[in-house]
PDB file of N, CA and C in Angstrom:
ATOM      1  N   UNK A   1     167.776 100.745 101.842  1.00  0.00           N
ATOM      2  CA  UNK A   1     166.480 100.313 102.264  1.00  0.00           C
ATOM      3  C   UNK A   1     166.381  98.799 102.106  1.00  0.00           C
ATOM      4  N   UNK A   2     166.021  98.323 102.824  1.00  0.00           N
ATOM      5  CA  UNK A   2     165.428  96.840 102.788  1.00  0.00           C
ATOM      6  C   UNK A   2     164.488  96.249 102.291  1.00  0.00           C
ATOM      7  N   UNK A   3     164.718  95.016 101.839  1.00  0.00           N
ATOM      8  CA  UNK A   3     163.395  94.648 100.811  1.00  0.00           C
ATOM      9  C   UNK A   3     162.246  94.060 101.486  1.00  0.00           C
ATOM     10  N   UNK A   4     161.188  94.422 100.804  1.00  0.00           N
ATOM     11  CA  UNK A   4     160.045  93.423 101.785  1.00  0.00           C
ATOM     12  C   UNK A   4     159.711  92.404 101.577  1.00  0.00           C
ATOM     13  N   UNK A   5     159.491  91.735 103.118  1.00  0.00           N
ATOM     14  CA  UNK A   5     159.866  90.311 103.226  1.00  0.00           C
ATOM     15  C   UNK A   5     158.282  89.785 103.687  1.00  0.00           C
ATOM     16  N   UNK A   6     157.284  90.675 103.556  1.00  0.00           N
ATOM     17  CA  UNK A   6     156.309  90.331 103.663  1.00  0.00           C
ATOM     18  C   UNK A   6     154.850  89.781 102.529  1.00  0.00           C
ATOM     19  N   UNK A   7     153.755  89.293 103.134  1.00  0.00           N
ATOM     20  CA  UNK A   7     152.929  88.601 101.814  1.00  0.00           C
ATOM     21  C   UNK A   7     153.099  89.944 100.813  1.00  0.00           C
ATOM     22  N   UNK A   8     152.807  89.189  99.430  1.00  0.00           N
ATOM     23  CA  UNK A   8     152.692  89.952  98.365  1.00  0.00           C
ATOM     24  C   UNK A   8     151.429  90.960  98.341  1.00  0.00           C
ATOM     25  N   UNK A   9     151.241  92.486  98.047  1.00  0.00           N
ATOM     26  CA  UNK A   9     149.808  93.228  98.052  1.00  0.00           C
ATOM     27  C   UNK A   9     149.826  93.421  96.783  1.00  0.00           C
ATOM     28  N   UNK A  10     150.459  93.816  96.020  1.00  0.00           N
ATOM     29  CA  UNK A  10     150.238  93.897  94.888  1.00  0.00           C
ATOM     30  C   UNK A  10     148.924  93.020  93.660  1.00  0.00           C
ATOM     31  N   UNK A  11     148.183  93.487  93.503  1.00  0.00           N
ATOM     32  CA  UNK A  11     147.657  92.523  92.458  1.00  0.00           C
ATOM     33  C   UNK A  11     147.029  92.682  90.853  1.00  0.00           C
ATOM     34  N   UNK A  12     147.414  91.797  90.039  1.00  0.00           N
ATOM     35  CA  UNK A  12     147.467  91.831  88.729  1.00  0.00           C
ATOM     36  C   UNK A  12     146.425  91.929  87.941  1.00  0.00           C
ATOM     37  N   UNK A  13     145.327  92.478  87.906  1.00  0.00           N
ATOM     38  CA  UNK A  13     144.056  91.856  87.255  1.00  0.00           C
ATOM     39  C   UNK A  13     144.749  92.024  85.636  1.00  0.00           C
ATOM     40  N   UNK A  14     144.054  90.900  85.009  1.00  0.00           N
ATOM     41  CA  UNK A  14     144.171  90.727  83.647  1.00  0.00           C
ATOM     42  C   UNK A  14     143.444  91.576  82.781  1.00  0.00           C
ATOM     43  N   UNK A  15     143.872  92.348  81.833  1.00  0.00           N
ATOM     44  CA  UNK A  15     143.123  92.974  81.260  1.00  0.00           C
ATOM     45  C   UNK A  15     142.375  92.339  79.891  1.00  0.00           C
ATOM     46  N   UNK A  16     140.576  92.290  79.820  1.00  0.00           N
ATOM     47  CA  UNK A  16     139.996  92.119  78.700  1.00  0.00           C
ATOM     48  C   UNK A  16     140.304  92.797  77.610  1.00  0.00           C
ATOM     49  N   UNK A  17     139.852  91.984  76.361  1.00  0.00           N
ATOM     50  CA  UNK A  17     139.553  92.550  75.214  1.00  0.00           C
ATOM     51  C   UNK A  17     138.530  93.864  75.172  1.00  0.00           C
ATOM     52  N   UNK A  18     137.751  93.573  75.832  1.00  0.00           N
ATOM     53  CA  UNK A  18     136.730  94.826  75.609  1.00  0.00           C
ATOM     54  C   UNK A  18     137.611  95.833  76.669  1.00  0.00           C
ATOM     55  N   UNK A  19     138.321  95.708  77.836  1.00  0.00           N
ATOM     56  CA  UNK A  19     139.224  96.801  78.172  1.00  0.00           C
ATOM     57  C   UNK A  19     140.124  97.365  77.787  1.00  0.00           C
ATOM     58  N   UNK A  20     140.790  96.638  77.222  1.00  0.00           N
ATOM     59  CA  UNK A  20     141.989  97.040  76.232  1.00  0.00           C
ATOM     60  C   UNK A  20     141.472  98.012  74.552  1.00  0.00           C
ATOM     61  N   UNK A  21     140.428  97.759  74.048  1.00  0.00           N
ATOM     62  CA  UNK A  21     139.337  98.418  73.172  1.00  0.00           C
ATOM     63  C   UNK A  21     139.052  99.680  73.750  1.00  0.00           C
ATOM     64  N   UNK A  22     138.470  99.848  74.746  1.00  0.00           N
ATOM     65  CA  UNK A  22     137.818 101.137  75.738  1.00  0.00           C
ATOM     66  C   UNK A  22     139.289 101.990  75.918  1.00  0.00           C
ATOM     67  N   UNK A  23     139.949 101.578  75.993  1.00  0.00           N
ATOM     68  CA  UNK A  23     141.281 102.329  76.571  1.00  0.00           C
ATOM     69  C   UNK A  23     142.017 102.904  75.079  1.00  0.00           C
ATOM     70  N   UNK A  24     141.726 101.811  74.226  1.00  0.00           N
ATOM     71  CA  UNK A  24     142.143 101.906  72.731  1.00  0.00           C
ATOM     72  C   UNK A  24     141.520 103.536  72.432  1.00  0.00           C
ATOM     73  N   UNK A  25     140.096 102.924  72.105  1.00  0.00           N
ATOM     74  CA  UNK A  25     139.055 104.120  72.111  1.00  0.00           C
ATOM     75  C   UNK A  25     139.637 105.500  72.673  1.00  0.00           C
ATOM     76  N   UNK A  26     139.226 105.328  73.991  1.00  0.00           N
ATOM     77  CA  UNK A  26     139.418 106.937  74.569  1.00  0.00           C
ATOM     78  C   UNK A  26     140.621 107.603  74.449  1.00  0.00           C
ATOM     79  N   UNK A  27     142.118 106.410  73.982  1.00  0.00           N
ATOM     80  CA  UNK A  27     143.198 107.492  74.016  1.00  0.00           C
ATOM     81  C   UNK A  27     142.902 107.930  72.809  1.00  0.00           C
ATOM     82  N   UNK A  28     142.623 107.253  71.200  1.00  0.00           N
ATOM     83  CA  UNK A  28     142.482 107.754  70.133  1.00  0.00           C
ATOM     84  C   UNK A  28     141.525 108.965  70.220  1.00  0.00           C
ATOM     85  N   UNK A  29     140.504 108.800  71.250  1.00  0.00           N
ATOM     86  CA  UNK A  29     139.626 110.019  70.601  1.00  0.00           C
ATOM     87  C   UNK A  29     140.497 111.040  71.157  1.00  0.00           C
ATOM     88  N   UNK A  30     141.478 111.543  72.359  1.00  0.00           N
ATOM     89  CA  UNK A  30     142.400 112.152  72.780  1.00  0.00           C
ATOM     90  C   UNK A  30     143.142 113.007  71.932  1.00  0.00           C
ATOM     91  N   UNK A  31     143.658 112.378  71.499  1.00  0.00           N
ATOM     92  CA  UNK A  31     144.894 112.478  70.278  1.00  0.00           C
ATOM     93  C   UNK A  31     143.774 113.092  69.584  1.00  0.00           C
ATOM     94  N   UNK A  32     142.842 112.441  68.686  1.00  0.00           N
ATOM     95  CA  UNK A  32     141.794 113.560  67.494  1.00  0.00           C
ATOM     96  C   UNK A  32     141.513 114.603  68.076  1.00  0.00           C
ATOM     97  N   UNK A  33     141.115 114.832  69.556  1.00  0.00           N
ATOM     98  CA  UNK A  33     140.630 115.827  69.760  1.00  0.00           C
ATOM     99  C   UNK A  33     141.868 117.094  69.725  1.00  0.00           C
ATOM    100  N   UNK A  34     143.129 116.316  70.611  1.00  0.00           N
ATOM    101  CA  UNK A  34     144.052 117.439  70.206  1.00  0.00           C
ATOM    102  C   UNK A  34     144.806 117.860  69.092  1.00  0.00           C
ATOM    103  N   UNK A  35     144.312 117.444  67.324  1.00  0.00           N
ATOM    104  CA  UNK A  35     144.578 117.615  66.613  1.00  0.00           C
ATOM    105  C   UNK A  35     144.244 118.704  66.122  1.00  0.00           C
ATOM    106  N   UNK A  36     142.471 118.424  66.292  1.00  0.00           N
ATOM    107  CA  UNK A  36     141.546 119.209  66.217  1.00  0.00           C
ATOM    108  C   UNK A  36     141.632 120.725  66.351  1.00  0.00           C
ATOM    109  N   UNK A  37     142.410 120.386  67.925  1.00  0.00           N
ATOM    110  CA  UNK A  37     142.411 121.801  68.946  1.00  0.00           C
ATOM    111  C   UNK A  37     143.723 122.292  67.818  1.00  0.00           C
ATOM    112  N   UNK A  38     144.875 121.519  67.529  1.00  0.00           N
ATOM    113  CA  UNK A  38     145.852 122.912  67.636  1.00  0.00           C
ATOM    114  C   UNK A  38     145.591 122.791  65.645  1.00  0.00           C
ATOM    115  N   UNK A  39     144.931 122.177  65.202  1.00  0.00           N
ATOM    116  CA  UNK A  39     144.452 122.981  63.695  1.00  0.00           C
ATOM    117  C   UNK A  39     143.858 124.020  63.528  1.00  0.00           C
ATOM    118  N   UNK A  40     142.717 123.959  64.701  1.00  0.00           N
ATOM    119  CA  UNK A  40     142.163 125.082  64.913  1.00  0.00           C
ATOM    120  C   UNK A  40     142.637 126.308  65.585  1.00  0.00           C
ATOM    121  N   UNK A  41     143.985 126.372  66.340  1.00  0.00           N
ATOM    122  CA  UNK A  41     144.419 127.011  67.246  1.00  0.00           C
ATOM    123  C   UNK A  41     145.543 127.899  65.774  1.00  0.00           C
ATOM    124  N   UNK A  42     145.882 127.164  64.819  1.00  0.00           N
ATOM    125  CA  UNK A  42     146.547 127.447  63.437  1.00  0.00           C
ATOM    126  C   UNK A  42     145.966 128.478  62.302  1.00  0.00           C
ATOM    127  N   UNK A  43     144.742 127.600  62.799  1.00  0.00           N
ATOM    128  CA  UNK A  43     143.667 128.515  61.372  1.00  0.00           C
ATOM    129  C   UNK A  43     142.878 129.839  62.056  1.00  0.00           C
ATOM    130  N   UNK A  44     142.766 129.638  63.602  1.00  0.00           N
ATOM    131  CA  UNK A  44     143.279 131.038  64.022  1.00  0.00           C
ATOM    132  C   UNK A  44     144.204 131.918  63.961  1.00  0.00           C
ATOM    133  N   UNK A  45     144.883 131.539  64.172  1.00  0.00           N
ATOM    134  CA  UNK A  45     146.354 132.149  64.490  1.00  0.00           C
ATOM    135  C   UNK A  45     146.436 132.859  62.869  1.00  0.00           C
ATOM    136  N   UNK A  46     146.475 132.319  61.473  1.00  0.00           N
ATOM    137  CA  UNK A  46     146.690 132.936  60.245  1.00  0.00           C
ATOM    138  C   UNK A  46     145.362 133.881  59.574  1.00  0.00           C
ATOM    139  N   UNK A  47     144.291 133.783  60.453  1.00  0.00           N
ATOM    140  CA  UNK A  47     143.174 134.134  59.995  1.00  0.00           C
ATOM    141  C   UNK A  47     143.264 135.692  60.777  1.00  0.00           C
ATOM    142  N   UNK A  48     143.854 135.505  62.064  1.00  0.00           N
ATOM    143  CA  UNK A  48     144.074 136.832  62.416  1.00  0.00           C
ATOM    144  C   UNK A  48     145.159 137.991  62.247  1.00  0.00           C
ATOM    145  N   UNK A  49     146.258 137.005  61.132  1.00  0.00           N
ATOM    146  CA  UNK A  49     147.624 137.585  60.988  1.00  0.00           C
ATOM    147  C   UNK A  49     146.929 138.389  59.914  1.00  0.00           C
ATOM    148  N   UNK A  50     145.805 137.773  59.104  1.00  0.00           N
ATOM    149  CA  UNK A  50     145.756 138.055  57.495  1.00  0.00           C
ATOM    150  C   UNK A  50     144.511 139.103  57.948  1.00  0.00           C
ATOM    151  N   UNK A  51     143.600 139.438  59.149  1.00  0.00           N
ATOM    152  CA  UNK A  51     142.847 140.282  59.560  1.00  0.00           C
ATOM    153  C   UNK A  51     143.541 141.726  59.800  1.00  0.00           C
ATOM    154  N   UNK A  52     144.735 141.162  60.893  1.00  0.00           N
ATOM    155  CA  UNK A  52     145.612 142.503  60.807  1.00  0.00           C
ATOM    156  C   UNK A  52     146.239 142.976  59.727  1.00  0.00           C
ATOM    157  N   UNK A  53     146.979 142.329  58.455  1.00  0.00           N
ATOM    158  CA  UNK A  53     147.224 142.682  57.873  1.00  0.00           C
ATOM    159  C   UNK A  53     146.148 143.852  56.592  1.00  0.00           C
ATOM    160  N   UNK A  54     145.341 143.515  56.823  1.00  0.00           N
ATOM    161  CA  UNK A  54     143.802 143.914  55.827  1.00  0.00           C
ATOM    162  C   UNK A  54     143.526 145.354  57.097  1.00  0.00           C
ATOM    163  N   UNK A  55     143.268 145.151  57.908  1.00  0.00           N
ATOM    164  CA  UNK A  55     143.169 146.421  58.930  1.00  0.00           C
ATOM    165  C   UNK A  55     144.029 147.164  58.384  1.00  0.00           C
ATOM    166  N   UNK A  56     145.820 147.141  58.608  1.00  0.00           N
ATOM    167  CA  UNK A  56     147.010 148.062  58.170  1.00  0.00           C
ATOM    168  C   UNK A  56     146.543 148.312  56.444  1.00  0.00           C
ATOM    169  N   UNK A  57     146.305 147.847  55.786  1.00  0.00           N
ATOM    170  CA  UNK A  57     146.138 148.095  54.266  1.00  0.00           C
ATOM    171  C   UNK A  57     145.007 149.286  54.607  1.00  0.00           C
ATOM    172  N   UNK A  58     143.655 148.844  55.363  1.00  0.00           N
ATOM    173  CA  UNK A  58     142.709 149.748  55.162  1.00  0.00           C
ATOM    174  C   UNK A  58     142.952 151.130  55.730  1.00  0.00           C
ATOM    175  N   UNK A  59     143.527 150.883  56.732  1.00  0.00           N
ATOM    176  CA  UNK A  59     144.204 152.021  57.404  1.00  0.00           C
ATOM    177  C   UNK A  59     145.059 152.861  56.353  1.00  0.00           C
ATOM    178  N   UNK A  60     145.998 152.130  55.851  1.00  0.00           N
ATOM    179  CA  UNK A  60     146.927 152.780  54.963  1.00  0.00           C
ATOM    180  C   UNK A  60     146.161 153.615  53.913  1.00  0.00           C
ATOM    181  N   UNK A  61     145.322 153.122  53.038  1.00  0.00           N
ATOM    182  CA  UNK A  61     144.474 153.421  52.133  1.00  0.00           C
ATOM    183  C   UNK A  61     143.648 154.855  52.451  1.00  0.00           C
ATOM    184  N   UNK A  62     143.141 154.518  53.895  1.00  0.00           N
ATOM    185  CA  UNK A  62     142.267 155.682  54.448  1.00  0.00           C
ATOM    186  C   UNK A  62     143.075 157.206  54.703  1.00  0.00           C
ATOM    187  N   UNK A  63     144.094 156.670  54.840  1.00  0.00           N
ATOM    188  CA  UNK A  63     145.037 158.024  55.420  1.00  0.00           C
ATOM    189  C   UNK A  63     145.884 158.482  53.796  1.00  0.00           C
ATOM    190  N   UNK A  64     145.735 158.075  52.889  1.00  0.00           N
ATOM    191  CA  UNK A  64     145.944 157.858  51.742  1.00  0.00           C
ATOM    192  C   UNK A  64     147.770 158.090  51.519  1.00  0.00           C
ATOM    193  N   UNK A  65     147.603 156.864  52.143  1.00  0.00           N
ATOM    194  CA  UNK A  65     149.591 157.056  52.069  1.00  0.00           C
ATOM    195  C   UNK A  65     149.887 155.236  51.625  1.00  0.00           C
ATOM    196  N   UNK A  66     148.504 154.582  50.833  1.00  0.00           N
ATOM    197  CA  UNK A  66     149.136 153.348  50.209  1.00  0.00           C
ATOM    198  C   UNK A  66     149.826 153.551  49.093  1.00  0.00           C
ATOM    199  N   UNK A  67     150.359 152.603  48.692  1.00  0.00           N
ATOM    200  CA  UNK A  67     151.379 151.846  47.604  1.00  0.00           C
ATOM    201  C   UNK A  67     150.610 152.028  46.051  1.00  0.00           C
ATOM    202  N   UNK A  68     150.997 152.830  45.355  1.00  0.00           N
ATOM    203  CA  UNK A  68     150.572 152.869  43.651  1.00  0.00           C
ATOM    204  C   UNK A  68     150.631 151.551  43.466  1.00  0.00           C
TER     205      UNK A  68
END
């Protein structure tokens, strides 16, 4: 392919302090939020291992075939 030999379109705007801040901002809140999500996606995840497990105990108990 050939290079272009025509005026330049491209253009550069400079980025501010207060843009570079805003961009700062919103990726950080990003990142917290998906921290958020998979802590919470965790403390699900063990809250329902330790639900099923308490179900099988009660179950076990009820049918009376638990553990002395």
């Amino acid at each position: 392919m050939s290079e272009y030999k025509g005026e330049e379109r491209r253009t550069h705007l400079p980025l501010t302090d207060e843009m570079m801040d805003a961009i700062a901002e919103r990726a950080a809140k990003r990142v917290l939020d998906n921290v958020y999500r998979e802590v919470g996606k965790s403390l699900l995840h063990k809250f329902m291992w330790a639900l099923g497990v308490l179900g099988v105990a009660i179950a076990m108990w009820v049918s009376g075939k638990a553990p002395s």
